[in-house]
Protein backbone atom coordinates (compact mmCIF):
# COMPACT_ATOMS: atom_id res chain seq x y z
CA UNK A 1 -20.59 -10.32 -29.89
CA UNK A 2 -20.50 -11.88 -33.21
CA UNK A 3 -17.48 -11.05 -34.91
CA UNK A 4 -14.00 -11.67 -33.15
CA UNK A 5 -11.63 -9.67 -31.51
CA UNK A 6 -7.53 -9.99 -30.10
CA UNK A 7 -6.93 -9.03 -26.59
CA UNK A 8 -3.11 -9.12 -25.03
CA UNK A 9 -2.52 -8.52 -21.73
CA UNK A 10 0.83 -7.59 -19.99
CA UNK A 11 1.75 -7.14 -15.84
CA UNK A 12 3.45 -4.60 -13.97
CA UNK A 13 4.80 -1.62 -15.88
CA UNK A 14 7.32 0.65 -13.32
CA UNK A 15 8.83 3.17 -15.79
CA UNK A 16 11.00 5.50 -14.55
CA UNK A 17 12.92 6.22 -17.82
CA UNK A 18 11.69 7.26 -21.65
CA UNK A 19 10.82 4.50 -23.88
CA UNK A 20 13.81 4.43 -26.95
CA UNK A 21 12.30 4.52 -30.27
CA UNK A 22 14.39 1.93 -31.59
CA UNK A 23 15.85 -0.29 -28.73
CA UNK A 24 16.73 -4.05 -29.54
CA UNK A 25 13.57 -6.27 -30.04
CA UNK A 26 11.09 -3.43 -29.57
CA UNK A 27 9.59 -3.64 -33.23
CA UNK A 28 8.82 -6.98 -33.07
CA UNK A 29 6.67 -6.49 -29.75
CA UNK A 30 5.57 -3.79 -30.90
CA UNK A 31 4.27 -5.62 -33.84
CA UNK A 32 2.66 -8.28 -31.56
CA UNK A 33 0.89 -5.52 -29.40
CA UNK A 34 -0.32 -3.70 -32.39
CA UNK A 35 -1.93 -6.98 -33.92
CA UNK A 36 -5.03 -7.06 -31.15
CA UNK A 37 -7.28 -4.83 -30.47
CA UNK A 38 -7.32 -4.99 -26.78
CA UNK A 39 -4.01 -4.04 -25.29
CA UNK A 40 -3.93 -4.04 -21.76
CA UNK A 41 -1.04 -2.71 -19.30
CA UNK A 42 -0.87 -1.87 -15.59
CA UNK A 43 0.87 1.11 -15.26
CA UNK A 44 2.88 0.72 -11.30
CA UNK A 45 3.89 4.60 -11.44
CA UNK A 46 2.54 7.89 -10.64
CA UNK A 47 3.24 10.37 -13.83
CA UNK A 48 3.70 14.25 -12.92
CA UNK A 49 5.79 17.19 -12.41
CA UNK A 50 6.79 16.86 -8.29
CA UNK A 51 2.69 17.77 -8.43
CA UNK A 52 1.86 16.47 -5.14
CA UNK A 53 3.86 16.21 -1.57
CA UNK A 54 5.53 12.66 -0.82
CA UNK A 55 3.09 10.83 0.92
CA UNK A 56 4.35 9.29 4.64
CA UNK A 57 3.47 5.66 3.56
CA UNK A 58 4.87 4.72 0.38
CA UNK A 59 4.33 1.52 -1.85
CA UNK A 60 8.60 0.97 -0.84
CA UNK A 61 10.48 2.99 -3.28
CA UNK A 62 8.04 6.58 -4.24
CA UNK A 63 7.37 6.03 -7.56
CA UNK A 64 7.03 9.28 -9.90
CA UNK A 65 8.07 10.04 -13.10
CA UNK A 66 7.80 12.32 -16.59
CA UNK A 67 4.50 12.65 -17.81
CA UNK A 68 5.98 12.26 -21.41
CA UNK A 69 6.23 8.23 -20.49
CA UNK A 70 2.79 7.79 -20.94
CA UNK A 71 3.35 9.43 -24.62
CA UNK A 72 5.55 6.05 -24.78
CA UNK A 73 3.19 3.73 -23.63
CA UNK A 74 0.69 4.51 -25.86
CA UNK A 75 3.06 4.79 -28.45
CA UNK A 76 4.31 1.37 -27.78
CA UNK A 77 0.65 0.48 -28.65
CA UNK A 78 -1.30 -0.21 -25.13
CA UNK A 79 -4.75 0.94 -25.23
CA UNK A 80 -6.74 0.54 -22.17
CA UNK A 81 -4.70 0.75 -18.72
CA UNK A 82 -5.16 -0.27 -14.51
CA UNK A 83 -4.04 2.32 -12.23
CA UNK A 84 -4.75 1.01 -8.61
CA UNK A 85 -1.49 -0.01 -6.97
CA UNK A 86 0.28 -0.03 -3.72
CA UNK A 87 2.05 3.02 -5.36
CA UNK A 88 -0.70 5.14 -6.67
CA UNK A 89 -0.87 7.32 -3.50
CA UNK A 90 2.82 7.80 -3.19
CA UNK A 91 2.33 11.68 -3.39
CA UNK A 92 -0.50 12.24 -1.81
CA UNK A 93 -4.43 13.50 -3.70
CA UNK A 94 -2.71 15.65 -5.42
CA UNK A 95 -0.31 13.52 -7.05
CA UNK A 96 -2.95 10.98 -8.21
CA UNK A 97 -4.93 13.67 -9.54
CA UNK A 98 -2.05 15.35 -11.33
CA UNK A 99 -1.08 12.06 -13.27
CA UNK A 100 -5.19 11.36 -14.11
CA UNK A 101 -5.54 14.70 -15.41
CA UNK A 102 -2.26 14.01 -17.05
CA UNK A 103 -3.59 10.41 -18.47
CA UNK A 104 -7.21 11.90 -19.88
CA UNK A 105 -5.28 15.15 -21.38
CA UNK A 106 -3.80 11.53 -23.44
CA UNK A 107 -7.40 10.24 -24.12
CA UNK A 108 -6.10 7.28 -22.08
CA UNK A 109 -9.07 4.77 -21.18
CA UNK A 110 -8.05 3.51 -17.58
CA UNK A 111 -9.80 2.38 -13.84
CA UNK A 112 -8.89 2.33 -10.76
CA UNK A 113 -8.12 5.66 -9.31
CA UNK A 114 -9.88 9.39 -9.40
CA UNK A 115 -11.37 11.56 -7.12
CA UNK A 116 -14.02 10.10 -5.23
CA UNK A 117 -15.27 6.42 -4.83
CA UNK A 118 -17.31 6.55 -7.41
CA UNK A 119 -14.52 7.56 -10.09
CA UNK A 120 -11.88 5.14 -8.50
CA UNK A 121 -14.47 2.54 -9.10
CA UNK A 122 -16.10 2.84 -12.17
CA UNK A 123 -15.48 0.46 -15.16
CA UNK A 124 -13.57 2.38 -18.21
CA UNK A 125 -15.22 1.66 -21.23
CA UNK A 126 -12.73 0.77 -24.25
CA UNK A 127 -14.62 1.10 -28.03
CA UNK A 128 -12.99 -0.82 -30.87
CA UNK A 129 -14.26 -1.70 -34.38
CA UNK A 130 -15.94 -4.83 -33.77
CA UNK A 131 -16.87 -4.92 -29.44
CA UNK A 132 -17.27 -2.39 -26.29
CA UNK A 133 -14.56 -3.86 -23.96
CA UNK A 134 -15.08 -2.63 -19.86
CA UNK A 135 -12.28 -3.21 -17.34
CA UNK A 136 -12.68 -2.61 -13.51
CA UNK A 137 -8.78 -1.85 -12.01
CA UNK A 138 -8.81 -2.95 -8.43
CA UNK A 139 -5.85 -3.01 -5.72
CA UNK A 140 -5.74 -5.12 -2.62
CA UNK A 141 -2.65 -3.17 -1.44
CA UNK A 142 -2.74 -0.16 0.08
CA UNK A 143 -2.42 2.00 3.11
CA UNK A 144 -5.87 2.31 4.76
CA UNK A 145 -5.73 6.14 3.92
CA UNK A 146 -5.35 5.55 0.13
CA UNK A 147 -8.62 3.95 -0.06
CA UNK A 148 -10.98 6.68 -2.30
CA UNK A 149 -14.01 7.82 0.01
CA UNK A 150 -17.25 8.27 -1.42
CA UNK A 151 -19.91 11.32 -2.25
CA UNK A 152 -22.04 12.97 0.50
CA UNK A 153 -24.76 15.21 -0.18
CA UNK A 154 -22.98 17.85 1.40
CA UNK A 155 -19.01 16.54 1.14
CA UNK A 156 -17.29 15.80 -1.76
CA UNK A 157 -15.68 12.77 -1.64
CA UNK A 158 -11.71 11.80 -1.37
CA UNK A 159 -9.45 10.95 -4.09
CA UNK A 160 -7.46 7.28 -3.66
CA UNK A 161 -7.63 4.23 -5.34
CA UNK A 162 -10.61 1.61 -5.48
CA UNK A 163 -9.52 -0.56 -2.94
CA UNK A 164 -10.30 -4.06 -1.83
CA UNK A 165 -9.33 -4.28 2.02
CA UNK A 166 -8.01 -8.27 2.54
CA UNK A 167 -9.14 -9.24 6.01
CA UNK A 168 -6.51 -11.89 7.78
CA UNK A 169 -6.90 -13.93 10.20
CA UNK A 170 -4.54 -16.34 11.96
CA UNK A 171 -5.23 -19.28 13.98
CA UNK A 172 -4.03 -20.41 17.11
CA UNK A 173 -4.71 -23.89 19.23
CA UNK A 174 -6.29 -23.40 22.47
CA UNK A 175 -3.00 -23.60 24.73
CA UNK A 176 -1.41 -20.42 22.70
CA UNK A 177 -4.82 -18.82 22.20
CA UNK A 178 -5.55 -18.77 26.27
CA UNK A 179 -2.13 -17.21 26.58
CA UNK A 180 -2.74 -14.44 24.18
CA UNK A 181 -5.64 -13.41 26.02
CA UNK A 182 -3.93 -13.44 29.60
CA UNK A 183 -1.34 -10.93 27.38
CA UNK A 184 -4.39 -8.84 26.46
CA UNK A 185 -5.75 -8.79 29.88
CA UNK A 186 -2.98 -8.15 31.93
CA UNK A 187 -1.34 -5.19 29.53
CA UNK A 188 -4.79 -3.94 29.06
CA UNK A 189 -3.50 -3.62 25.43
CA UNK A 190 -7.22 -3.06 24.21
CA UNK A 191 -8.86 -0.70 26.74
CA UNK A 192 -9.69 2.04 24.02
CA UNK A 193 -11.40 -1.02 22.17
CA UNK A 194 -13.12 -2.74 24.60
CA UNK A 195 -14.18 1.23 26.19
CA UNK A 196 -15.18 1.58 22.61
CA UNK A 197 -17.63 -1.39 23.03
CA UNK A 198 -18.83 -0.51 26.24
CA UNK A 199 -19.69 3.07 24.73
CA UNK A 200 -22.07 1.33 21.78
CA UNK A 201 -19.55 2.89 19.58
CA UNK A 202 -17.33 -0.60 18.52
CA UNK A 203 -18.82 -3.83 18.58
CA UNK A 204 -17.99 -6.53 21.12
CA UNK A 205 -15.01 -9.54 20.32
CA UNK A 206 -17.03 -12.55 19.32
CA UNK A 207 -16.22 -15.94 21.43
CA UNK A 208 -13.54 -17.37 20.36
CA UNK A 209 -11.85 -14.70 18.48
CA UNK A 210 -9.33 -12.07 20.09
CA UNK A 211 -7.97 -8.38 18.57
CA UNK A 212 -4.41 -7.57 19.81
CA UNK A 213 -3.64 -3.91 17.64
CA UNK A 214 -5.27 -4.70 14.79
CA UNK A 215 -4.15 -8.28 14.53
CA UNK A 216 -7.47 -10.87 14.48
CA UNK A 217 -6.98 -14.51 15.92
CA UNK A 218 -9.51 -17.67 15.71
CA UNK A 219 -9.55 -20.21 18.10
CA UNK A 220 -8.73 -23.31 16.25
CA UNK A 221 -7.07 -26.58 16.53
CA UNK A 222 -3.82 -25.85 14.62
CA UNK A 223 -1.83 -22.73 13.68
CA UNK A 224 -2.12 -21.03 10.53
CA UNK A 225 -3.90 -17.99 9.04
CA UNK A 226 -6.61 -17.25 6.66
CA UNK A 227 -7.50 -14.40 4.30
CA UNK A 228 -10.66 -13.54 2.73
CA UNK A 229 -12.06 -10.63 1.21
CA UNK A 230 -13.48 -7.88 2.58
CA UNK A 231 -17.51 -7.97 2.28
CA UNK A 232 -18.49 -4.74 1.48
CA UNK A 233 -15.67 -3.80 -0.88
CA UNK A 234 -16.52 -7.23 -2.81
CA UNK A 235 -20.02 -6.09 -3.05
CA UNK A 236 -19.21 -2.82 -3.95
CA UNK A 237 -16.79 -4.10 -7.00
CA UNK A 238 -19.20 -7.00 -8.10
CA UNK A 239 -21.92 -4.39 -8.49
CA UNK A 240 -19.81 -2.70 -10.61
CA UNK A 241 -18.67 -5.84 -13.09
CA UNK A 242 -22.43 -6.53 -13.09
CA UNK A 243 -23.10 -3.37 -14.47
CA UNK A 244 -20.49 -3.59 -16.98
CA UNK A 245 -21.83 -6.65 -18.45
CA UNK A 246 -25.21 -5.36 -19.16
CA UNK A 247 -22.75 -1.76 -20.89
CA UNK A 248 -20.14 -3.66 -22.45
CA UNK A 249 -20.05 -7.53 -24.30
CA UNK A 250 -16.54 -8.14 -22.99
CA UNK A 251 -15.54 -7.44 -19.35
CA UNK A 252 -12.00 -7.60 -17.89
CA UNK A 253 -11.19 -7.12 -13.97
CA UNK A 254 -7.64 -5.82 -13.00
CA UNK A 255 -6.57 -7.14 -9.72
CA UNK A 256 -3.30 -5.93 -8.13
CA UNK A 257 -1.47 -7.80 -4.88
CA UNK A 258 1.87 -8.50 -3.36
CA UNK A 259 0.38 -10.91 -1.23
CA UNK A 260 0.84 -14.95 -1.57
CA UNK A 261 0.21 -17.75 0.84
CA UNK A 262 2.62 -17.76 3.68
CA UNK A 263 3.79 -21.35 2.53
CA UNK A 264 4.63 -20.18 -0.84
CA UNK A 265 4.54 -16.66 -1.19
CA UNK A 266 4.29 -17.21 -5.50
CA UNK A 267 0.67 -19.09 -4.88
CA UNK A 268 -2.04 -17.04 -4.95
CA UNK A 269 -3.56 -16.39 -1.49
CA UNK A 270 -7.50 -17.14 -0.67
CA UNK A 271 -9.00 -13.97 -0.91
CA UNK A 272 -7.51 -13.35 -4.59
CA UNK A 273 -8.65 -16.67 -5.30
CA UNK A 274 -11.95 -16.33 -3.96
CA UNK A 275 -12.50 -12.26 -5.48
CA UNK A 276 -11.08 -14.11 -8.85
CA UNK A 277 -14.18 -16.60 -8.81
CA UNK A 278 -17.04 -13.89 -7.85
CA UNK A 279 -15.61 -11.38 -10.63
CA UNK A 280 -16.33 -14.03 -13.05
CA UNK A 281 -19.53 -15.69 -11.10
CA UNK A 282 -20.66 -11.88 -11.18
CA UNK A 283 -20.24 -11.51 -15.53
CA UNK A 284 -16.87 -10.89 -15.87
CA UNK A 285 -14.53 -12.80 -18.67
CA UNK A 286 -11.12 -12.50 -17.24
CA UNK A 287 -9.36 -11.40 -14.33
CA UNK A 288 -5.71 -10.21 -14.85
CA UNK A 289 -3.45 -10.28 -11.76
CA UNK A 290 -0.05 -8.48 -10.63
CA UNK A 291 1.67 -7.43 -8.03
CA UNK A 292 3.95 -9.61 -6.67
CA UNK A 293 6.90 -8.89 -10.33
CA UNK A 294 6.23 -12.63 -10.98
CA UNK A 295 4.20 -14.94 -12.76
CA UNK A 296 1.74 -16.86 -10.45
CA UNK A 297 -0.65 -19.55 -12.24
CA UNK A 298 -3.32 -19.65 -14.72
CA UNK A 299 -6.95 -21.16 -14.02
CA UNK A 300 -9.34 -21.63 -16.43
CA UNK A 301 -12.68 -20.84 -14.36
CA UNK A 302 -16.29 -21.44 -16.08
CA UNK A 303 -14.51 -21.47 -19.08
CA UNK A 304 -13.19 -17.44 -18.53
CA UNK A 305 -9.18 -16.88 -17.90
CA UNK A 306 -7.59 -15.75 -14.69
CA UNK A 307 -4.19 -15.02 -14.55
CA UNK A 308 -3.05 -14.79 -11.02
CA UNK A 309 -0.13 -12.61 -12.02
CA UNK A 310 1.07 -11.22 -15.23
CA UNK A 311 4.48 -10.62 -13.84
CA UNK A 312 6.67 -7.40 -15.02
CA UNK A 313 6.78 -6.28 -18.68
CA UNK A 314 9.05 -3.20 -17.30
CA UNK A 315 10.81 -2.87 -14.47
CA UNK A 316 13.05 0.26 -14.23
CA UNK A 317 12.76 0.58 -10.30
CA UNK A 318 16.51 1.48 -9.37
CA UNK A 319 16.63 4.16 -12.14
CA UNK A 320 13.82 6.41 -10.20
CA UNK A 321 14.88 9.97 -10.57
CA UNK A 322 13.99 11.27 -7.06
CA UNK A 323 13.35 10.05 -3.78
CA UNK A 324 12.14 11.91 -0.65
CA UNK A 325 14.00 12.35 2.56
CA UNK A 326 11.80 9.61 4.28
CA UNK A 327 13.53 7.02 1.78
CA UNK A 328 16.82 8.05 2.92
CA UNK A 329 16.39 8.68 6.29
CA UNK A 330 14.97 5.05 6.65
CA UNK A 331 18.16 3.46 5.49
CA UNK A 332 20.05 5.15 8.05
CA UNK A 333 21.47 7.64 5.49
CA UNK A 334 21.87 11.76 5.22
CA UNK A 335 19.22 13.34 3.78
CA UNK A 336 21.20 14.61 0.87
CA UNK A 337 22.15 11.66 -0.47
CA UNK A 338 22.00 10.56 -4.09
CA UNK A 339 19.27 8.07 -5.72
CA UNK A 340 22.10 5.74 -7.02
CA UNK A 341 24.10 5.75 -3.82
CA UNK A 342 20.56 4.98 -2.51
CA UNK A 343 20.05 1.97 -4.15
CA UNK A 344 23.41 0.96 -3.75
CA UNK A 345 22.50 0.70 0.11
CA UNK A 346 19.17 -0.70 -0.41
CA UNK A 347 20.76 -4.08 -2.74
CA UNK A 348 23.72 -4.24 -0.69
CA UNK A 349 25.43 -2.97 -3.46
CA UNK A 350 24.07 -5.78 -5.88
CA UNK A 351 23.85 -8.58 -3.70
CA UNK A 352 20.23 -8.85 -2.73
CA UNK A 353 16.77 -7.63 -3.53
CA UNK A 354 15.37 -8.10 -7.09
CA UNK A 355 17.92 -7.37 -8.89
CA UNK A 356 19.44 -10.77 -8.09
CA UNK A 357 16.04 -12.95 -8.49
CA UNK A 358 15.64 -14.06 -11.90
CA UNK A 359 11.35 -14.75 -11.73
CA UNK A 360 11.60 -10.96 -11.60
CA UNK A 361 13.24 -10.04 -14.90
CA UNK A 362 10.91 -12.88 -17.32
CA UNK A 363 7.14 -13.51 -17.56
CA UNK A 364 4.76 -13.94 -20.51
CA UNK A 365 2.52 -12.07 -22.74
CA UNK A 366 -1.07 -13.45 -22.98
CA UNK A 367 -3.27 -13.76 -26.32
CA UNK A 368 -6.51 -14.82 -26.70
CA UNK A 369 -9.17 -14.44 -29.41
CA UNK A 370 -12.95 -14.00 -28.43
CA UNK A 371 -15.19 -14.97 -31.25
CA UNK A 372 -19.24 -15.60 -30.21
CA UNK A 373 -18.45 -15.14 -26.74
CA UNK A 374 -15.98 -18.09 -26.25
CA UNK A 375 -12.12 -18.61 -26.00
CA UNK A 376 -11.10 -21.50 -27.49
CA UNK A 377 -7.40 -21.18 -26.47
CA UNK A 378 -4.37 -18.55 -25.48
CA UNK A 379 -1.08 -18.07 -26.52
CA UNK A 380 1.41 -17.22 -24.09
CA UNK A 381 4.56 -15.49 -25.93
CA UNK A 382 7.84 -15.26 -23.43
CA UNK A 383 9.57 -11.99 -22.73
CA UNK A 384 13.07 -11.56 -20.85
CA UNK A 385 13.65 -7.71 -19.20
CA UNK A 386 17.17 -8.48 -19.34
CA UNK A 387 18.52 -8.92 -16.17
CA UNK A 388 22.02 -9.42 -17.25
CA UNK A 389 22.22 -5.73 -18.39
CA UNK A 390 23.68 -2.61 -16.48
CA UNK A 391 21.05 -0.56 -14.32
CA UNK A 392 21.05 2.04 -16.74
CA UNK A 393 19.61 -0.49 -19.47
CA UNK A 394 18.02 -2.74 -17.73
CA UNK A 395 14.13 -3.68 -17.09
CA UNK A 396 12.92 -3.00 -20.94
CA UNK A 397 10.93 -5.70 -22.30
CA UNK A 398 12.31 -8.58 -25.19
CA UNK A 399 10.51 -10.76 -27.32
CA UNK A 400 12.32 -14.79 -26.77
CA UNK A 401 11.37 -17.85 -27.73
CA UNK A 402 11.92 -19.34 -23.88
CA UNK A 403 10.92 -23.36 -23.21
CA UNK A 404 12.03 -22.86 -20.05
CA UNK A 405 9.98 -19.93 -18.65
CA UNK A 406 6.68 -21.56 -20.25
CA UNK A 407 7.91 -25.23 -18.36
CA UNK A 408 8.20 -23.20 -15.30
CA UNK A 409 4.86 -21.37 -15.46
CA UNK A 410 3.33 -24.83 -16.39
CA UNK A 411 4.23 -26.21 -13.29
CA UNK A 412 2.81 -23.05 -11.22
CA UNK A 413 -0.78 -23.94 -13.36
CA UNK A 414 -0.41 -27.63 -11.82
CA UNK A 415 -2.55 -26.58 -8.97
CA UNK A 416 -5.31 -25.49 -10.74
CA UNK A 417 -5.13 -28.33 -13.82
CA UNK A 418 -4.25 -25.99 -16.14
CA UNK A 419 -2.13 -27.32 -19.35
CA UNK A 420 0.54 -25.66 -21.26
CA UNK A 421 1.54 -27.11 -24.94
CA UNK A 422 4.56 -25.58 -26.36
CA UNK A 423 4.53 -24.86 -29.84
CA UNK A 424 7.76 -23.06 -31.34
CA UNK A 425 8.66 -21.33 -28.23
CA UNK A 426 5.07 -19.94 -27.67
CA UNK A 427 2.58 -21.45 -24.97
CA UNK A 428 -0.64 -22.63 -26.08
CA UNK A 429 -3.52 -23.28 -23.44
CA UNK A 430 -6.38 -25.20 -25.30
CA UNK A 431 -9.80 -24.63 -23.72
């Protein structure tokens, strides 16, 4: 790639409400979006008419809303879009379906979803003026029967999301580890397991490591757990980035998780950091995280970006126009009841939840320019979603000149000796 070319990312995008033409601070984002030619979003929402039943597992609040939102979007001047989230499978096959026939009737390039493995995982392929661009959306949470199955030669395969299953395991001195097992044994809480094993059908507990329901635990000589990622689905995922570097000359990996160390939930656990490191081992040039509705750090790895998370860049959750009766009935109230009253309940009437946490309602918009190949730094530009507006308002991003959020995020790149300048209110990372 010998000429150059802009690329700005952005986070978590939960839009429940239309986009207004003319809001405060929208044409001067707008204006910054428009000026690269690589404008990435993840879009946390499932986009149809009621098309598909509410699924029994939800991502926590079932997220649908009007197609005409992704009008919007593109209108706000994104270009190339992740759809593999913990919410993508909130109504069912035929709700994912409905919103990706609704994004291709858009010409839409996005990854991460379709109807079969295959489609879920395949790279979308962006074409601008001066570079083919690939990104690979991925999700890491997800119910186990969201995960897109693949082709048979004689079954079609199942729609979902292209999923990366995290595999946890905690660890237990010998003392508490001896006493599990006496649990085990003397409930017989894994018969069907260990039956299964005895049947050729499951394979055997290796020494030193116990199942109790699903939950894995390693002998060790202190408490603690570890997660890493699931083999296959890495391999599966890093043979697609290494196709897309041979089919595109920049490739970008979308990575979505809620989950953080149990120390300190806003650091990046081990399995993102170790998929982060293979993406870009396997040819990627940048891995862009979200999830969690906050920032998370920034490591520069082999010289390629990886932004652990992107944060929001809108956040309209308590605004969703319909929830099922599972949402209400979970919260103790009648069926019947309204969406606001709803929420009301869920933030104890404004008093908890994210409405209240202020890491929720800032974060940062990424630019970088790629010229031969090579980054030579990004430019980190603040926004605020306004948390100190009404519900009805609130969650739509701002443009703002912010010391404070870039300070902050500095000192979440710390671990990984990553160095923010700031220049005029605007972060500068010099590779």
């Amino acid at each position: 790639m010998s000429d150059s070319i802009r690329i700005l990312a952005s986070g978590d995008s939960f839009t429940t409400r239309r986009i207004p033409k003319n809001y405060p601070g929208r044409a001067e984002l707008q204006a910054l979006i428009e000026a690269h030619d690589v404008r990435f979003n993840n879009l946390e929402m499932t986009y149809h008419y009621s098309e598909g039943a509410p699924a029994a597992f939800s991502g926590g609040t079932w997220a649908m809303a009007d197609p005409a939102i992704l009008d919007d979007m593109n209108a706000l001047g994104f270009n190339l879009y992740n759809t593999a989230n913990n919410h993508s499978m909130d109504y069912g096959p035929d709700g994912l379906m409905a919103t990706v026939r609704h994004l291709r009737e858009r010409d839409m390039p996005f990854s991460g979803t379709g109807g079969n493995l295959y489609d879920a995982g395949r790279a979308a392929y962006l074409e601008t003026d001066h570079a083919r661009i690939a990104l690979i959306g991925v999700t890491a949470d997800f119910h186990d029967s969201d995960l897109a199955g693949p082709q048979g030669p004689v079954m079609q395969g199942r729609p979902g999301v292209n999923g990366l299953r995290v595999e946890t395991r905690y660890l237990v001195p010998e003392e508490s580890f001896r006493a599990l097992q006496e649990l085990v044994q003397k409930t017989n809480m894994n018969y069907y397991e260990e039956y299964g094993a005895k049947l050729g059908y499951l394979r055997p507990t290796p020494e030193g490591q116990l199942t109790m329901k699903g939950l894995r635990f390693t002998l060790s000589d202190r408490f603690g757990s570890r997660t890493s990622c699931n083999k296959k689905d890495l391999e599966r995922i890093l043979t697609e980035v290494k196709e897309a570097s041979l089919q595109a000359d920049y490739v970008m990996v979308s990575v979505h998780t809620h989950m953080g160390l149990p120390e300190n939930y806003i650091d990046a656990p081990e399995f993102l950091e170790e998929f982060a490191h293979c993406c870009v081992e396997a040819g990627a040039d940048a891995v862009l995280g979200h999830g969690p509705h906050e920032l998370r750090g920034i490591e520069i790895y082999q010289g390629k970006p990886i932004f652990y998370s992107l944060g929001n860049f809108i956040f309209e959750t308590e605004t969703v126009e319909r929830q099922p009766a599972e949402a209400f009935r979970n919260k103790g109230l009648p069926a019947d009841t309204g969406v606001a009253a709803y929420m009301e309940e869920r933030s104890d009437h404004g008093r908890r939840g994210y409405g209240i946490m202020p890491s929720i309602w800032f974060s940062v918009l990424p630019s970088w320019t790629v010229t031969e190949g090579q980054v030579r730094e990004i430019r980190l530009y603040p926004i605020t979603l306004g948390m100190e507006l009404p519900r009805s308002r609130k969650g739509l991003p701002r443009l703002q000149r912010d010391d404070k959020v870039l300070a902050y995020l500095g000192e979440l790149c710390e671990r990984y000796g990553t160095k923010i300048e700031i220049e005029d209110g605007v972060g500068v990372i010099r590779l």
